[in-house]
N, C-alpha and C. Protein backbone atom coordinates (compact mmCIF):
# COMPACT_ATOMS: atom_id res chain seq x y z
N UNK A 1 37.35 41.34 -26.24
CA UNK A 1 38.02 40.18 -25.67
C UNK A 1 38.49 39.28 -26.80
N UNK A 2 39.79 39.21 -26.64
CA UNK A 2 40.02 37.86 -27.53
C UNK A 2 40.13 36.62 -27.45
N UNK A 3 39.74 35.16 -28.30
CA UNK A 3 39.14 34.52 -27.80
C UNK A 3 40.41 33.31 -28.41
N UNK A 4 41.71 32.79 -27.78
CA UNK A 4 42.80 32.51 -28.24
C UNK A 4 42.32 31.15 -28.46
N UNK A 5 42.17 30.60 -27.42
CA UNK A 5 41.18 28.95 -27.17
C UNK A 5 40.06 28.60 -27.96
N UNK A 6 39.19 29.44 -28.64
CA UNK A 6 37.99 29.48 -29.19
C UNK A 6 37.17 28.61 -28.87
N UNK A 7 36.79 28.70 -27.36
CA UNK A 7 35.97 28.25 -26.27
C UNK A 7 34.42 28.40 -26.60
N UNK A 8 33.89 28.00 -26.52
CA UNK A 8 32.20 28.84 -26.55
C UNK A 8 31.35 28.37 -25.23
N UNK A 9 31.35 29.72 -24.34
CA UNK A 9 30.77 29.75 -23.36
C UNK A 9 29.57 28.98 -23.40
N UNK A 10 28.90 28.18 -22.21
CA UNK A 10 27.58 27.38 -22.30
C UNK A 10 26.91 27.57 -21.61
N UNK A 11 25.72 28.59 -21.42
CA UNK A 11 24.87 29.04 -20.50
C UNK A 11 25.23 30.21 -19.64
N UNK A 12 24.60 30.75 -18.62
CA UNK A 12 25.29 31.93 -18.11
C UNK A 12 26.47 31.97 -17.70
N UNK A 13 26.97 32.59 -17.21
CA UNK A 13 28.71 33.00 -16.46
C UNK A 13 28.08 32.40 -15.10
N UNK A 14 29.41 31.07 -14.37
CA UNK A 14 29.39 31.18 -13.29
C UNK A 14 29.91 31.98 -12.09
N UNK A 15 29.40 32.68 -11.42
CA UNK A 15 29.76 34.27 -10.69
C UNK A 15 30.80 33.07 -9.52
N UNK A 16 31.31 33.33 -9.15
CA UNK A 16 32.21 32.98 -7.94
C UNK A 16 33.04 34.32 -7.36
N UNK A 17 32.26 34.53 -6.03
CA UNK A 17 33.03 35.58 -5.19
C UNK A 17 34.51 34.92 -4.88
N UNK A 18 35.34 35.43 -4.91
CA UNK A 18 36.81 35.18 -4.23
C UNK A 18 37.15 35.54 -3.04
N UNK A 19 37.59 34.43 -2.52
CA UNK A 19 37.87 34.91 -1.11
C UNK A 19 38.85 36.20 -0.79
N UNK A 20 39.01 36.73 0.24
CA UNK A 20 39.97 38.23 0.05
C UNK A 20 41.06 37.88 0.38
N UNK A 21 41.93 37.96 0.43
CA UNK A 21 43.48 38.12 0.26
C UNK A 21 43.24 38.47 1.95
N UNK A 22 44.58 37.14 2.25
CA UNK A 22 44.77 37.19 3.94
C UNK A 22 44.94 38.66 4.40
N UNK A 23 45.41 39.21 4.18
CA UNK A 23 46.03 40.68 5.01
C UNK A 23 44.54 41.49 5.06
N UNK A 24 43.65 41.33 3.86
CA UNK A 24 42.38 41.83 4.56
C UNK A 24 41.07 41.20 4.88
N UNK A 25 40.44 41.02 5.45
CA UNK A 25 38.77 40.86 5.99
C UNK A 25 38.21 40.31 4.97
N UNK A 26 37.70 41.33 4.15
CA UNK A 26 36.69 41.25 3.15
C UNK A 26 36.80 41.53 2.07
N UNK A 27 36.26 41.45 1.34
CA UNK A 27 36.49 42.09 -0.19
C UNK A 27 34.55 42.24 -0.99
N UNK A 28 34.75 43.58 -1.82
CA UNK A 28 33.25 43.77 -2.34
C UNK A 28 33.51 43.29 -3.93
N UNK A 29 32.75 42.64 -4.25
CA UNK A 29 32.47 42.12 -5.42
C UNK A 29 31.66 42.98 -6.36
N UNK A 30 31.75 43.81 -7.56
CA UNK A 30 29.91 44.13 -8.15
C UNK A 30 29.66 43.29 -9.09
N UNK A 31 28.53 43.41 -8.57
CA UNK A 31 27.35 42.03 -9.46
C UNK A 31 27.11 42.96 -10.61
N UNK A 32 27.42 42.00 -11.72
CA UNK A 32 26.83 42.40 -13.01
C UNK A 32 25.62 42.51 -13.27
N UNK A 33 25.11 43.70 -13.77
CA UNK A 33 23.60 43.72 -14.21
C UNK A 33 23.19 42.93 -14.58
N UNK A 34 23.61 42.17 -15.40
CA UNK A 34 22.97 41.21 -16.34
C UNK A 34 22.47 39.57 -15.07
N UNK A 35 22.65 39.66 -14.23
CA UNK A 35 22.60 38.32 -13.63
C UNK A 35 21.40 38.58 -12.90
N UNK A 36 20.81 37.56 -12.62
CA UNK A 36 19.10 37.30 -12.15
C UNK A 36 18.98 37.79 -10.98
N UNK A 37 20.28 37.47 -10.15
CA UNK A 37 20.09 38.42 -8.68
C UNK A 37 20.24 39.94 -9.12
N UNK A 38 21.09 40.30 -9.72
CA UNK A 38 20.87 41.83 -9.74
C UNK A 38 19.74 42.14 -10.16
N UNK A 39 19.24 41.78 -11.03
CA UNK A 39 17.72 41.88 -11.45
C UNK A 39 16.62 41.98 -10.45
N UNK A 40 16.86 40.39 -10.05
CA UNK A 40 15.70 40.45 -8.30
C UNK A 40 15.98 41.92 -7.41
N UNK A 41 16.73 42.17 -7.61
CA UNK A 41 17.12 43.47 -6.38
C UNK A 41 16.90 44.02 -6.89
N UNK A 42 17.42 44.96 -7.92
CA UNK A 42 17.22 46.01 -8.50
C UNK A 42 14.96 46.11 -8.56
N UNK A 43 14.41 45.34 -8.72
CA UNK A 43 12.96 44.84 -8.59
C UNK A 43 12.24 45.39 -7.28
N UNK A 44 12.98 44.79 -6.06
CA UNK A 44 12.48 44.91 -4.83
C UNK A 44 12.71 45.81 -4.53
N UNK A 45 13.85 46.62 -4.76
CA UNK A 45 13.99 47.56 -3.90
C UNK A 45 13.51 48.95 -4.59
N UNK A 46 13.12 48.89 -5.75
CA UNK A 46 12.52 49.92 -6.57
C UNK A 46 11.10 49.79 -6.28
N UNK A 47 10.40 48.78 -5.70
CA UNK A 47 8.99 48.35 -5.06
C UNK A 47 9.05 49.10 -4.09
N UNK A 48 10.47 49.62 -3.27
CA UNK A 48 10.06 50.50 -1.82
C UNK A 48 10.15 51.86 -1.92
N UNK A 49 9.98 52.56 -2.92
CA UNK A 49 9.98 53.64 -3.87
C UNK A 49 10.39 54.24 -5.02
N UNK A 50 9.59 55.11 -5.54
CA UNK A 50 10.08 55.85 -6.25
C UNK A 50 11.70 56.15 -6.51
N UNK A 51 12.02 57.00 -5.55
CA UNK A 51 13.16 57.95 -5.50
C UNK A 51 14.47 56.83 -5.29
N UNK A 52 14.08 55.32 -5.61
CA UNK A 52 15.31 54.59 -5.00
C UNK A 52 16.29 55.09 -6.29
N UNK A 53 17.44 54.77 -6.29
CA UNK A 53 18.72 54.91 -7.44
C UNK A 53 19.36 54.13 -7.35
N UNK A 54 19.72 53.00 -8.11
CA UNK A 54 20.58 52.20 -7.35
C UNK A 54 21.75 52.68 -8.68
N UNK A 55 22.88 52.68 -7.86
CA UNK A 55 24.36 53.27 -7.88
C UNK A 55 25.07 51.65 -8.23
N UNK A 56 24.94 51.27 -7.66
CA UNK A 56 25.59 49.50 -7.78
C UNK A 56 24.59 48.70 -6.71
N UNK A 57 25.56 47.41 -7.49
CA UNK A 57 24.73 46.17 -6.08
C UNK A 57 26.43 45.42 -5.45
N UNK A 58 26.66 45.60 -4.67
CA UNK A 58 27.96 44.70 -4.77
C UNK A 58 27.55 43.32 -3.50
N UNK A 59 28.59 42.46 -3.68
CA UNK A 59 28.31 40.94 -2.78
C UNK A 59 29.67 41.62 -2.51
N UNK A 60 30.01 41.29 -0.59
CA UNK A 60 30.26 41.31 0.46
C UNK A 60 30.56 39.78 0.42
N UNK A 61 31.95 39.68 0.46
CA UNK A 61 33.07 38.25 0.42
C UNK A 61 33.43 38.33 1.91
N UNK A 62 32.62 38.00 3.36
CA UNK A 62 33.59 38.09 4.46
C UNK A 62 33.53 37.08 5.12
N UNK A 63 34.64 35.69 5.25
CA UNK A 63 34.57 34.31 5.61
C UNK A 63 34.20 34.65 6.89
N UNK A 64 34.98 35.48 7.73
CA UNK A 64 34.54 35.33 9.26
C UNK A 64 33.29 35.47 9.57
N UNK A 65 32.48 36.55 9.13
CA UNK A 65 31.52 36.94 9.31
C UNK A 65 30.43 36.20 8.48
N UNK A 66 30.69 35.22 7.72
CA UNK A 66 30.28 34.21 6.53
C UNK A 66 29.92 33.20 7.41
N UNK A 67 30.98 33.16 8.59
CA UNK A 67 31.17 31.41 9.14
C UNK A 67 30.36 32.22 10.23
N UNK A 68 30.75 33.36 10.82
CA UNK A 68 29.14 33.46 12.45
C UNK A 68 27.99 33.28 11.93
N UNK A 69 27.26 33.57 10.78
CA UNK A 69 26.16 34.41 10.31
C UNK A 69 25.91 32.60 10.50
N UNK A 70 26.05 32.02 9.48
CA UNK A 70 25.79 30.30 9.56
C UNK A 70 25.72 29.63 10.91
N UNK A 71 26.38 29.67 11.68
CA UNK A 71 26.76 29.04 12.97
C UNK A 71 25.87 29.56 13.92
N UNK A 72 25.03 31.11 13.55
CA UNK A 72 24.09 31.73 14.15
C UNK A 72 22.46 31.36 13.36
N UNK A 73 22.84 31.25 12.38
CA UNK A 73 21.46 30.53 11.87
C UNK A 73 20.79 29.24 11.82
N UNK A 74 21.68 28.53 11.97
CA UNK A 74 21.94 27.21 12.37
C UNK A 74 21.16 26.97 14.18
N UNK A 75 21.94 28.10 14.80
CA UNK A 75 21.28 27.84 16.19
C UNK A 75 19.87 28.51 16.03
N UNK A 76 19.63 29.08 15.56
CA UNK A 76 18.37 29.90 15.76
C UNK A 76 17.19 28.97 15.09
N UNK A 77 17.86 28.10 13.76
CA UNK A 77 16.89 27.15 12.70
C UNK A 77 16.17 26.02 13.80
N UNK A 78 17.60 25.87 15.24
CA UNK A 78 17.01 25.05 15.81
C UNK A 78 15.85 25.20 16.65
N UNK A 79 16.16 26.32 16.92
CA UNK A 79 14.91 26.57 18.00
C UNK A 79 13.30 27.47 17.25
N UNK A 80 13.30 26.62 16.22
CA UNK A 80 12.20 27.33 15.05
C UNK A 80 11.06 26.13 15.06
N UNK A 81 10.38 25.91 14.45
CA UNK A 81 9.14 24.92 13.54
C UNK A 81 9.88 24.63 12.36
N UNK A 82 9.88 23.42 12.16
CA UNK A 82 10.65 22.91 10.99
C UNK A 82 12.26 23.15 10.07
N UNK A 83 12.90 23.89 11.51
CA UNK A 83 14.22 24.21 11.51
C UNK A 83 14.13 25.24 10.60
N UNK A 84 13.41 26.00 10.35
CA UNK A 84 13.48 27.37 9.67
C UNK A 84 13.92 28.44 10.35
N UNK A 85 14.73 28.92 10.11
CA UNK A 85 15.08 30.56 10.79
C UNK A 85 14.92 31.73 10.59
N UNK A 86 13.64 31.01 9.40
CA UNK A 86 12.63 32.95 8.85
C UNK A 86 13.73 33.86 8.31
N UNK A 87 14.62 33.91 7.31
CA UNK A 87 15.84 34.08 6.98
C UNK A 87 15.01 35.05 6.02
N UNK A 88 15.45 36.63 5.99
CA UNK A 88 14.86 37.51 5.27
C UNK A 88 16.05 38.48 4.27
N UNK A 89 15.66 39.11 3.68
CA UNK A 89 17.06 39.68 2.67
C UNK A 89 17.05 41.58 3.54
N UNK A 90 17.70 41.68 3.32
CA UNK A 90 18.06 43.37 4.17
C UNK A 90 18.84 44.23 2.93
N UNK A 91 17.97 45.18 3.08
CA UNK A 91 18.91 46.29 2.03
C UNK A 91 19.00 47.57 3.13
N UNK A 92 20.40 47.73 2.70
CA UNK A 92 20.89 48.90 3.72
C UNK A 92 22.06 49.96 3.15
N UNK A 93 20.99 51.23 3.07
CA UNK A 93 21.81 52.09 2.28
C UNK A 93 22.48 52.76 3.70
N UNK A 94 23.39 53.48 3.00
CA UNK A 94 24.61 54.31 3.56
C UNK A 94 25.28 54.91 2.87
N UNK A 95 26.08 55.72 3.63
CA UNK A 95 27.38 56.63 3.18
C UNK A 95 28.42 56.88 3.84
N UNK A 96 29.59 56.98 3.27
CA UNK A 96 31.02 57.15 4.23
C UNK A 96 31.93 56.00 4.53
N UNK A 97 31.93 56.59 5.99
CA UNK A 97 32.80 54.96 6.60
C UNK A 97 31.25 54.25 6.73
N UNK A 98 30.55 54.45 7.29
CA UNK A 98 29.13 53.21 6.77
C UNK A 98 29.58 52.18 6.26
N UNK A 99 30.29 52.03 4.98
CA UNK A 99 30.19 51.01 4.13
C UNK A 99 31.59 50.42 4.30
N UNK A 100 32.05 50.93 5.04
CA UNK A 100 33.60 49.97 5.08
C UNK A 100 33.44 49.29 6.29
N UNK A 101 32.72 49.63 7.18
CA UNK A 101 32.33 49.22 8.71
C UNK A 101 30.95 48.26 8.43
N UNK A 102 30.19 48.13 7.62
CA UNK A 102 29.55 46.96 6.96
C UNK A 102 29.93 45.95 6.40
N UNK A 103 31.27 46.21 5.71
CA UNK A 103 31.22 45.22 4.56
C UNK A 103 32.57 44.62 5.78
N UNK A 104 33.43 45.51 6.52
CA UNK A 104 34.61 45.04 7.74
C UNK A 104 33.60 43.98 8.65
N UNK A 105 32.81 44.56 9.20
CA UNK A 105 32.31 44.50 10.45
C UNK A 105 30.95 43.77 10.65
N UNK A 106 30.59 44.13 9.30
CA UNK A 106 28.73 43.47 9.27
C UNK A 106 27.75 44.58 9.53
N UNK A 107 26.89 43.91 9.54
CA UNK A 107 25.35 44.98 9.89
C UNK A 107 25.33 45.47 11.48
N UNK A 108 25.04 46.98 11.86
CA UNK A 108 25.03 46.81 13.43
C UNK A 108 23.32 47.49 13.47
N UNK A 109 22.91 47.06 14.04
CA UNK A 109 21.57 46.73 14.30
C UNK A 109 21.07 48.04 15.07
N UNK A 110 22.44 48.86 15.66
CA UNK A 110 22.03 49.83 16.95
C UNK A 110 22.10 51.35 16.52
N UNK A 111 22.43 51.49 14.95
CA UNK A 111 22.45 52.49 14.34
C UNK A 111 20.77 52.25 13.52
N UNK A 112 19.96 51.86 13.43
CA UNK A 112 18.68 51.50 13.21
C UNK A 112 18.18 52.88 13.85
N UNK A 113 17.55 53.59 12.63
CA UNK A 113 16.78 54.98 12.87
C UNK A 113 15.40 54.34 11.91
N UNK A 114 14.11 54.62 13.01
CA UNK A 114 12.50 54.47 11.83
C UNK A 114 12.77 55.46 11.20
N UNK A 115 13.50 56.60 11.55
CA UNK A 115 12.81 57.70 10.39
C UNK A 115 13.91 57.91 9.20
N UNK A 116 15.26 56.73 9.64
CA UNK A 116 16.26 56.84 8.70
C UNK A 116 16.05 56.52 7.06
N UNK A 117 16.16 57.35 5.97
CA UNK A 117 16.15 56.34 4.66
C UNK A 117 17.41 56.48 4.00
N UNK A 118 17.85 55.14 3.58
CA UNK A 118 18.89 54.89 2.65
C UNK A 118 20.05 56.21 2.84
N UNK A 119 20.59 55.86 4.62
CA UNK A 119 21.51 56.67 4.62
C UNK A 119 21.73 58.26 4.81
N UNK A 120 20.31 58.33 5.04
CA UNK A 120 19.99 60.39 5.23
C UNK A 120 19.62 60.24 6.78
């Protein structure tokens, strides 16, 4: 990289997802290794075995589905103890259209197999 301005960066990189370009939905971001969330993940989810691989981590940019998820947690915070909505992190492997119908569409809850792992 060349450095024309001779700027000197101050502390980490601020990550900012971009919103997607009107004509589509969503857009996938990949998170750089180097940043504390990829780290945290890459952590947890190697805690749920052995055999995990992680291939990438990407952040999922989808306003619509950005603005229900809030507007749904929000109602649910209300009807909690101390407006909490027990808000938990989900890792969900897949393959195929899977991941375009996740990152389009969101999580669907009704493809949920116990004996499913990471997409097999």
């Amino acid at each position: 990289m060349i450095n024309i301005r001779h700027w000197t960066q101050l502390g980490e990189p601020f990550l900012v997802v971009p919103n997607p370009n009107p004509k589509y939905s969503a857009v996938l971001v990949p998170l750089p290794l180097s940043t504390q969330l990829y780290q945290d993940l890459e952590t947890q989810m190697k805690n749920i075995g052995n055999s995990v691989k992680i291939v990438s981590i990407e952040q999922v940019k989808n306003p619509l589905l950005e603005d229900a998820y809030e507007s749904m947690k929000k109602l649910i915070g209300k009807q909690c103890k101390g407006f909490n909505p027990n808000e938990r992190p989900l890792f969900h492997g897949t393959k195929g259209p899977g991941i375009d119908g996740i990152r389009d569409d969101g999580y669907d809850d009704r493809y949920f197999n116990v004996n499913g792992n990471w997409g097999e």
